[in-house]
N, C-alpha and C. Protein backbone atom coordinates (compact mmCIF):
# COMPACT_ATOMS: atom_id res chain seq x y z
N UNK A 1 1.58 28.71 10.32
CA UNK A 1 1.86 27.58 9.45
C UNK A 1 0.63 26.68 9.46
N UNK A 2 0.76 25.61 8.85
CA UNK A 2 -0.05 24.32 9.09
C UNK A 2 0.05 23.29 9.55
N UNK A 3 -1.14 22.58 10.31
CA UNK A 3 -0.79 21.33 10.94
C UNK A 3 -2.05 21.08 10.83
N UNK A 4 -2.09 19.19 9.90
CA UNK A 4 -2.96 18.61 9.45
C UNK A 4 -2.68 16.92 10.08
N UNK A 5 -3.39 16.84 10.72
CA UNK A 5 -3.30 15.11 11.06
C UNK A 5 -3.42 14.53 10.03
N UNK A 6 -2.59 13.50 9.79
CA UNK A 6 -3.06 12.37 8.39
C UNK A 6 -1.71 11.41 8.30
N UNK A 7 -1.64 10.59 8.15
CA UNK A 7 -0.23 9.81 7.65
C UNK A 7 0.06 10.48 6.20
N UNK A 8 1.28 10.68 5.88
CA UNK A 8 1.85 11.31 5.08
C UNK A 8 2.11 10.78 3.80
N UNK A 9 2.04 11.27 2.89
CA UNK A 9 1.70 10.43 1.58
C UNK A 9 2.86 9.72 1.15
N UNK A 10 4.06 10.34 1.58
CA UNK A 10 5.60 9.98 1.56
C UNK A 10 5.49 8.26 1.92
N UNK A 11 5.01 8.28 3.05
CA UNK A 11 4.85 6.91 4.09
C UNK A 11 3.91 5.89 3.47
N UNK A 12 2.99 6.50 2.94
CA UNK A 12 1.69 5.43 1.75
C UNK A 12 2.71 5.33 0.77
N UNK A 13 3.23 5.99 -0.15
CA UNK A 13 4.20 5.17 -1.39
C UNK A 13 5.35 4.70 -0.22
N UNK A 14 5.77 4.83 0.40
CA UNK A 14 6.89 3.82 1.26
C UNK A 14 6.44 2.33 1.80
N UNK A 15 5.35 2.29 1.55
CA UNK A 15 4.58 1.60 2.42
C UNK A 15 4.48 0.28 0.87
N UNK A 16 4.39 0.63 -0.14
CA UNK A 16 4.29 0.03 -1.39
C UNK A 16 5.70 -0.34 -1.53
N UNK A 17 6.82 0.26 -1.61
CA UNK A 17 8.21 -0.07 -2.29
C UNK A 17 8.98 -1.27 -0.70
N UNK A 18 7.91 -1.22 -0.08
CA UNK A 18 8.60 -2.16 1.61
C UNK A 18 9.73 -1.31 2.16
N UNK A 19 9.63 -0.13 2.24
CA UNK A 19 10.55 0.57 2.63
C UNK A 19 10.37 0.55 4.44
N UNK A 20 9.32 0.32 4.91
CA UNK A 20 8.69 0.42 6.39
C UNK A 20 8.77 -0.87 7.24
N UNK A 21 9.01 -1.42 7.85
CA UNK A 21 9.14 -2.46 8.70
C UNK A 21 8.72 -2.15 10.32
N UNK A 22 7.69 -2.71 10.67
CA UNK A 22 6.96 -2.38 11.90
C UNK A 22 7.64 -3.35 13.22
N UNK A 23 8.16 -4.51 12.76
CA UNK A 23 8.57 -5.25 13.56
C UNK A 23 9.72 -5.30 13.61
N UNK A 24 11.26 -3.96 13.12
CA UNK A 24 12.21 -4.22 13.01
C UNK A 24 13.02 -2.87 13.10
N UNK A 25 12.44 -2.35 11.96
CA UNK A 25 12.15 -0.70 12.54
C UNK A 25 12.59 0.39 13.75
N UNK A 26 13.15 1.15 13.65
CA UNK A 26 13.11 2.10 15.10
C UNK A 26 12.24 3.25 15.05
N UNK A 27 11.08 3.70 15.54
CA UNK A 27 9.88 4.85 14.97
C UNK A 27 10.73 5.95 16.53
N UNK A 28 9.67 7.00 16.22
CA UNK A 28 9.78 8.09 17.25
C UNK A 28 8.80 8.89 17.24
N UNK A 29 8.70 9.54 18.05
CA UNK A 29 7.50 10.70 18.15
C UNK A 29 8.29 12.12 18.39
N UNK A 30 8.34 13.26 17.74
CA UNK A 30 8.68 14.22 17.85
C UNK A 30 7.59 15.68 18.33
N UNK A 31 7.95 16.24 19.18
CA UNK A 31 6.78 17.06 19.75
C UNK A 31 7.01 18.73 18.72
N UNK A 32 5.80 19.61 18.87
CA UNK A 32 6.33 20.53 17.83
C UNK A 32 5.18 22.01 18.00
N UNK A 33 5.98 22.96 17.82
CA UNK A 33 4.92 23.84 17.89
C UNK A 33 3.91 24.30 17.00
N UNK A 34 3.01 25.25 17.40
CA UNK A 34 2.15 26.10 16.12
C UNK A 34 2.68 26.23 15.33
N UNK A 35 4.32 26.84 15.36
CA UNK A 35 4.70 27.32 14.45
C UNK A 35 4.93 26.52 12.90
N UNK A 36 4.80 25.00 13.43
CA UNK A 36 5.61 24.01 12.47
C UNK A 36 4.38 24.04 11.56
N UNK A 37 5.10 23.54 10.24
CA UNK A 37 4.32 23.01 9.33
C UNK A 37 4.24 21.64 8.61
N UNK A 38 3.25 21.05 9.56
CA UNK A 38 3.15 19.49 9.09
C UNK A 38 1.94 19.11 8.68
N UNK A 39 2.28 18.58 7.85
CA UNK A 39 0.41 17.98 6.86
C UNK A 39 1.40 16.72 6.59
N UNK A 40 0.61 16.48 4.80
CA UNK A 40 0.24 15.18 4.20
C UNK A 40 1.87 15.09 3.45
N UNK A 41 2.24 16.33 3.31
CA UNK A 41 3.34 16.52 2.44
C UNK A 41 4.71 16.58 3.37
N UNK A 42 4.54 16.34 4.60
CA UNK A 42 6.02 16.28 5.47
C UNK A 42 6.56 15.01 5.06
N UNK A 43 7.81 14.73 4.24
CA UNK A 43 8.47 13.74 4.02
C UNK A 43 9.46 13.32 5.29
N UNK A 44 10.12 13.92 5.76
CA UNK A 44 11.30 13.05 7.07
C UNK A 44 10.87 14.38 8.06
N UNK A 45 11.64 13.95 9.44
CA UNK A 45 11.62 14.68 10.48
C UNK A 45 12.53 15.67 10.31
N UNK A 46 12.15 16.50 10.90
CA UNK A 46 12.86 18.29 10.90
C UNK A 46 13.11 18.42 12.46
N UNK A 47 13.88 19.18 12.78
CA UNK A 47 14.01 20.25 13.69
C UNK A 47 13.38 21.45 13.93
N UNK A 48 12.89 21.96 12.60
CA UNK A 48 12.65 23.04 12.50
C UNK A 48 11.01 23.20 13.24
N UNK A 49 11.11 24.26 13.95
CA UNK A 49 9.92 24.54 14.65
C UNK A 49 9.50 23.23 15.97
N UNK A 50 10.39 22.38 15.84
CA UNK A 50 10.51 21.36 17.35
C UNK A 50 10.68 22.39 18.91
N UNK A 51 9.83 21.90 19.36
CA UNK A 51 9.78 22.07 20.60
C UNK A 51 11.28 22.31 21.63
N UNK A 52 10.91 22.78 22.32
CA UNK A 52 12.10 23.15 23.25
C UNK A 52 11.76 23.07 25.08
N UNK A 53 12.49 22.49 26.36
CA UNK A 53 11.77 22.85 27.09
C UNK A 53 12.36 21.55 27.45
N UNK A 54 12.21 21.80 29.13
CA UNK A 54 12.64 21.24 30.18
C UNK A 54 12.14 19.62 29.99
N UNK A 55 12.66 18.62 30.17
CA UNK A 55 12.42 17.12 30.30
C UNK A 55 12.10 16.56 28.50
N UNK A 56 12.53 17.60 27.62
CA UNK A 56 12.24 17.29 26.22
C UNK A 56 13.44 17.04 25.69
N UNK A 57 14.28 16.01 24.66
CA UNK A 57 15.15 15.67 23.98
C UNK A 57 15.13 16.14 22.68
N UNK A 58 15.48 16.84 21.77
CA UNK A 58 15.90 16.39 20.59
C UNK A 58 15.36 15.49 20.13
N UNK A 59 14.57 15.55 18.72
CA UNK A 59 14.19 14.03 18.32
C UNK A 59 13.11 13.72 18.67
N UNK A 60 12.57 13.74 20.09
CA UNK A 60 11.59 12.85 20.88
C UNK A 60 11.86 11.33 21.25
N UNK A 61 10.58 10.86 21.87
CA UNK A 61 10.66 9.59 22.45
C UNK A 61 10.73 8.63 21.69
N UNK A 62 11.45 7.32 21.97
CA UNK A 62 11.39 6.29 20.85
C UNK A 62 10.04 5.75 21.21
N UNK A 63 9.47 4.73 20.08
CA UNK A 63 8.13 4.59 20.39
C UNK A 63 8.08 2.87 20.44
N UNK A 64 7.33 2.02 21.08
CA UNK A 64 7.08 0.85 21.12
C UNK A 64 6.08 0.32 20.12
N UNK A 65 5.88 -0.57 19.43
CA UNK A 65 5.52 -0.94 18.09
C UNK A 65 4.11 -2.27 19.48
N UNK A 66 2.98 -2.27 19.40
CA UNK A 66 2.25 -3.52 19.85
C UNK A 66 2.59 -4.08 19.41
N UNK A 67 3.03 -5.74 20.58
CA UNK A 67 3.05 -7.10 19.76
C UNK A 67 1.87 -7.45 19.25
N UNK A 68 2.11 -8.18 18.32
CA UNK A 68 1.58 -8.74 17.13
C UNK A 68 1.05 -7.78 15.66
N UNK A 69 1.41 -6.43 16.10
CA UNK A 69 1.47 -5.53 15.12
C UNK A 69 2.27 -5.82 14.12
N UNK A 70 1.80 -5.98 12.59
CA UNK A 70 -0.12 -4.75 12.08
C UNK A 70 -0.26 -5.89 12.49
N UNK A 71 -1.91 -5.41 12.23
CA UNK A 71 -2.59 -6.59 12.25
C UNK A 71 -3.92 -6.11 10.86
N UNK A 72 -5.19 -7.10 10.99
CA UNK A 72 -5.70 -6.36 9.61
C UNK A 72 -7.31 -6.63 9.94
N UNK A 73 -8.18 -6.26 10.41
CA UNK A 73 -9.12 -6.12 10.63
C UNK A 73 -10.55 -5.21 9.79
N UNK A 74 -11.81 -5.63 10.08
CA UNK A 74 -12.79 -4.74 9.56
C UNK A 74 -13.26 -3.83 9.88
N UNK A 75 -13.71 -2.34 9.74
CA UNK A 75 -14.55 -1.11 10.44
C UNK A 75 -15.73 -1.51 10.78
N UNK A 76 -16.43 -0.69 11.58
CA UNK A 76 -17.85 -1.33 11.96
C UNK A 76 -18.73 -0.75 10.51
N UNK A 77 -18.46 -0.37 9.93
CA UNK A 77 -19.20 -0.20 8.40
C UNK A 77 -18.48 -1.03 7.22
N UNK A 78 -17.55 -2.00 7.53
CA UNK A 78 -17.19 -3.48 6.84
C UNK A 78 -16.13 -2.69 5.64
N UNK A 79 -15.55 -1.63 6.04
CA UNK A 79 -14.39 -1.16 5.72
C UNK A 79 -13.25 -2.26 5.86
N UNK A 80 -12.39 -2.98 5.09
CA UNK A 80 -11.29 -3.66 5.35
C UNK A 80 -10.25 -2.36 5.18
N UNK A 81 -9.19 -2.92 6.78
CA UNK A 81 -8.64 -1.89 7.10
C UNK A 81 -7.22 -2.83 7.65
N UNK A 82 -5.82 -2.71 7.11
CA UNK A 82 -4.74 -2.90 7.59
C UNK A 82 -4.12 -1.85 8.98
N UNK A 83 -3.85 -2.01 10.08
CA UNK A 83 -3.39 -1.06 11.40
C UNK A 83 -2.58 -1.18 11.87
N UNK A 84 -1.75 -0.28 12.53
CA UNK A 84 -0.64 -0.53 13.54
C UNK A 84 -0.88 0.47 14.97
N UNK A 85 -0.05 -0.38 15.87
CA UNK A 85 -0.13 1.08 17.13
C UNK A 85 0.89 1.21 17.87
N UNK A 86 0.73 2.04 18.55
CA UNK A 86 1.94 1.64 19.68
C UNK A 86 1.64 2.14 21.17
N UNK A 87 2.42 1.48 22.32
CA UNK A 87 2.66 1.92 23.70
C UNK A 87 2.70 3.43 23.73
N UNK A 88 1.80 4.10 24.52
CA UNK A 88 2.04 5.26 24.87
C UNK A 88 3.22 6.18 25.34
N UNK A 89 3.43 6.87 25.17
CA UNK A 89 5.12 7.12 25.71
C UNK A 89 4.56 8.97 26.82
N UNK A 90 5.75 9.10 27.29
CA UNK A 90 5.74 10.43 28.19
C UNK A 90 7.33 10.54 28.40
N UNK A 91 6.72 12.10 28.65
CA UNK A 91 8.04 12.57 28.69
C UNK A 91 8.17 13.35 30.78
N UNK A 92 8.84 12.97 31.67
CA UNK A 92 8.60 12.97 33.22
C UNK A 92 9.53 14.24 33.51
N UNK A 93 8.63 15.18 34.42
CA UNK A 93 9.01 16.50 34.87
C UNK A 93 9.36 17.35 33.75
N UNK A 94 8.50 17.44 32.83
CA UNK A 94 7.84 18.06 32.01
C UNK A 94 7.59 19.37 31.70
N UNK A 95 8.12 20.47 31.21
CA UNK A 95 8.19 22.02 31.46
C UNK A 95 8.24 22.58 29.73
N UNK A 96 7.39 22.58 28.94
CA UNK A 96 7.03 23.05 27.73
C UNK A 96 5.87 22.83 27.06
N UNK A 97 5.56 23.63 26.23
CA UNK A 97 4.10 23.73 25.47
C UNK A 97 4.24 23.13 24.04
N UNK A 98 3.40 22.44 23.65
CA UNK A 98 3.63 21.50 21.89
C UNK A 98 2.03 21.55 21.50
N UNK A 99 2.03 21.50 20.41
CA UNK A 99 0.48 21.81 19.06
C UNK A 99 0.62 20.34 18.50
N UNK A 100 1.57 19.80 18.69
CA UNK A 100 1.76 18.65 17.29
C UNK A 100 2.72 17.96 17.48
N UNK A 101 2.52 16.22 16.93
CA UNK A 101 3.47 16.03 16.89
C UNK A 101 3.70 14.94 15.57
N UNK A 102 4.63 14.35 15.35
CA UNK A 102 5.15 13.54 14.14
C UNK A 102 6.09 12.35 14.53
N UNK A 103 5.41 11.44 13.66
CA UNK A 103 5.88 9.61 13.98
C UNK A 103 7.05 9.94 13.02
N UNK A 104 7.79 9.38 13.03
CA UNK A 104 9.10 8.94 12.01
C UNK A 104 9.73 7.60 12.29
N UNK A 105 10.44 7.31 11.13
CA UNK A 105 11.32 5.99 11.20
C UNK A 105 12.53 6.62 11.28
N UNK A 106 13.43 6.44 12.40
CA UNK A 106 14.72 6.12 12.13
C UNK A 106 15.78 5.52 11.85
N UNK A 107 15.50 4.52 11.23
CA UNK A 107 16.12 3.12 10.52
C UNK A 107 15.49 3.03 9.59
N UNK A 108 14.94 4.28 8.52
CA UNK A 108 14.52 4.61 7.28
C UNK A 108 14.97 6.61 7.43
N UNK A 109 16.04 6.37 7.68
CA UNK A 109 16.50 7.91 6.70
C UNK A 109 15.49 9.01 8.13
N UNK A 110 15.01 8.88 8.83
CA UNK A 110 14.17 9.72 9.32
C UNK A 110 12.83 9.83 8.48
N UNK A 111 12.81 8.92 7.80
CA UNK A 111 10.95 9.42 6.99
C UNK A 111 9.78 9.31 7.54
N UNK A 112 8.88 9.98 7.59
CA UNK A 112 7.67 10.77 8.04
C UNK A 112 6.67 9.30 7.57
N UNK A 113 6.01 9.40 8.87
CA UNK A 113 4.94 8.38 8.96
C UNK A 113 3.72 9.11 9.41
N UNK A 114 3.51 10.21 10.25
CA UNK A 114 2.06 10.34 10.49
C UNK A 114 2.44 11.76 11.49
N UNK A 115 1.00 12.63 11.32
CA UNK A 115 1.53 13.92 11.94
C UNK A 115 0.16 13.82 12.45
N UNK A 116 0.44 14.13 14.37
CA UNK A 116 -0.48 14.26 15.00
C UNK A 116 -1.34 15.90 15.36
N UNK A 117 -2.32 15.76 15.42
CA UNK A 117 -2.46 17.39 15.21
C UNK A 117 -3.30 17.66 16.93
N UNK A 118 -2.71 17.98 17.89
CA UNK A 118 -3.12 18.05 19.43
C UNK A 118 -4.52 19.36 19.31
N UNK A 119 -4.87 19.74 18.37
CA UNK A 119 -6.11 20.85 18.23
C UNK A 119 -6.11 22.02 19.05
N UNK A 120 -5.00 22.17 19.84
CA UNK A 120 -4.96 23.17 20.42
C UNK A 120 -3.23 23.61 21.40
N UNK A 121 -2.62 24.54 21.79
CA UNK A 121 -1.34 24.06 22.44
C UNK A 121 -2.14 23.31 23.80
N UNK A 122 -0.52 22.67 24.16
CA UNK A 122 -0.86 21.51 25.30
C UNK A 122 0.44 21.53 26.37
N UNK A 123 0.07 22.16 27.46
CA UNK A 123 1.25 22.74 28.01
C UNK A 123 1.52 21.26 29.39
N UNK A 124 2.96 21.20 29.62
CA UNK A 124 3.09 21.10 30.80
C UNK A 124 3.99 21.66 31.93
N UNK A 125 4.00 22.08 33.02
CA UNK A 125 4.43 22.33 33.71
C UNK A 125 5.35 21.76 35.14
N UNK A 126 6.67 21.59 34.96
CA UNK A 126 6.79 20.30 36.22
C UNK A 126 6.00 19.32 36.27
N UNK A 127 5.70 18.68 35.15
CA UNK A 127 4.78 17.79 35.27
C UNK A 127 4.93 16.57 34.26
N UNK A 128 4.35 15.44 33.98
CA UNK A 128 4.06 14.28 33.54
C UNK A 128 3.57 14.49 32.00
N UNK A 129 4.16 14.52 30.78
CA UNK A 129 3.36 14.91 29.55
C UNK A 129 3.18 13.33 28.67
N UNK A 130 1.65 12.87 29.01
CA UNK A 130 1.72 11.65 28.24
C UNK A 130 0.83 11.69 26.83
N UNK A 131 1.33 11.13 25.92
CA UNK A 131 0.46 10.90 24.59
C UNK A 131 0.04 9.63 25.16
N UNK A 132 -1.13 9.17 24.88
CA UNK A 132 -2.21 8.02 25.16
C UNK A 132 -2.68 7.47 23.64
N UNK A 133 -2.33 6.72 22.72
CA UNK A 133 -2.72 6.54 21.24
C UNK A 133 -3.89 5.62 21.60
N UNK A 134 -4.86 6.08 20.28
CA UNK A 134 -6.23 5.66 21.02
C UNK A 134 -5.99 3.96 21.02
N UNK A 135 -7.27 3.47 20.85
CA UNK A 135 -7.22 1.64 20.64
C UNK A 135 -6.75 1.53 19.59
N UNK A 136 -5.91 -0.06 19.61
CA UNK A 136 -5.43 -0.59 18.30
C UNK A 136 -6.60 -1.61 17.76
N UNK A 137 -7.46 -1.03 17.10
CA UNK A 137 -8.35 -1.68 16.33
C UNK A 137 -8.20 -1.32 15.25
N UNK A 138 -9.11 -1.73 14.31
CA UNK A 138 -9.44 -1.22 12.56
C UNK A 138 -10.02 -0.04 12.35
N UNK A 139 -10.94 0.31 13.96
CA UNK A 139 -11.64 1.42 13.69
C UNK A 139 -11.20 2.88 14.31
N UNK A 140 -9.91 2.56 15.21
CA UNK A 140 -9.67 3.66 15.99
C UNK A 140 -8.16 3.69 15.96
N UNK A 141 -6.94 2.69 15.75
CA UNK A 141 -5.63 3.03 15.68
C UNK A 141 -5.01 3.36 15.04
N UNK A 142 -3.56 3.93 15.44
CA UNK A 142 -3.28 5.75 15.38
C UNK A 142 -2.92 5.62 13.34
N UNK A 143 -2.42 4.36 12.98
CA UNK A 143 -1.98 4.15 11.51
C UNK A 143 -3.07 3.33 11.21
N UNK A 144 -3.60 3.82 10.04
CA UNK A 144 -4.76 3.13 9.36
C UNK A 144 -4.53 2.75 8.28
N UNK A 145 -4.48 1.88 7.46
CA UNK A 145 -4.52 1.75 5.91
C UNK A 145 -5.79 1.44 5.29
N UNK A 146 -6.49 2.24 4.46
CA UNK A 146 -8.14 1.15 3.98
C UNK A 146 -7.75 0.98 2.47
């Protein structure tokens, strides 16, 4: 299948009609294999091709929104850029392998906000599996708008 990092185009026109609320909102992160197919065109969260495996839920982790998120800042090449981020999340004693994963709203229907693409599988074993989202700046956090 395919897996393309990008926020999802579903989520850019949602993002116009105020369908998205960052400060009110319930988001999630869903973990997912090779097999899945997520790009630009994944509209809501699936099951299908989700991960399976010891210390993993259904769904995935709910995700923490930064206070004072968005916020709206410049790129270091004077790009004006609207952002959001969030608290890192993990999943503890940890026993499955994931390629990918996908933000969603669940207090919007399950619709698709952003598909992470891990570049390679990412296994853990009895172990600690944390996503780390980079800095919440203009130039590096995980939702960008320019």
């Amino acid at each position: 299948m395919s897996i393309l990092q990008t926020t999802t185009t579903s989520f850019k026109v949602q993002l116009l009609q105020g369908v998205h609320n960052f400060s009110a909102n319930t988001f999630k992160i869903a973990l997912y294999t090779a097999a899945a197919n997520l790009n630009a065109d994944t509209t809501v969260y699936s099951t299908t091709n989700e991960i399976t495996g010891t210390g993993y839920t259904a769904g995935g982790n709910t995700l923490v929104v930064l206070p004072g998120m968005p916020q709206y800042g410049t790129t270091t090449n004077g790009l004006p850029v609207a952002y959001v981020s969030f608290y890192g999340t993990t999943w503890s004693q940890a026993s499955f392998t994931t390629r990918a994963a996908l933000i969603y709203n669940t207090s919007q229907s399950n619709a698709s906000v952003a598909v992470l693409d891990f570049g390679a599988d990412k296994t853990a074993a009895n172990s600690t599996f944390s996503i780390v989202f980079p800095t919440a700046d203009a130039n590096s956090a995980i939702i960008r708008i320019a």
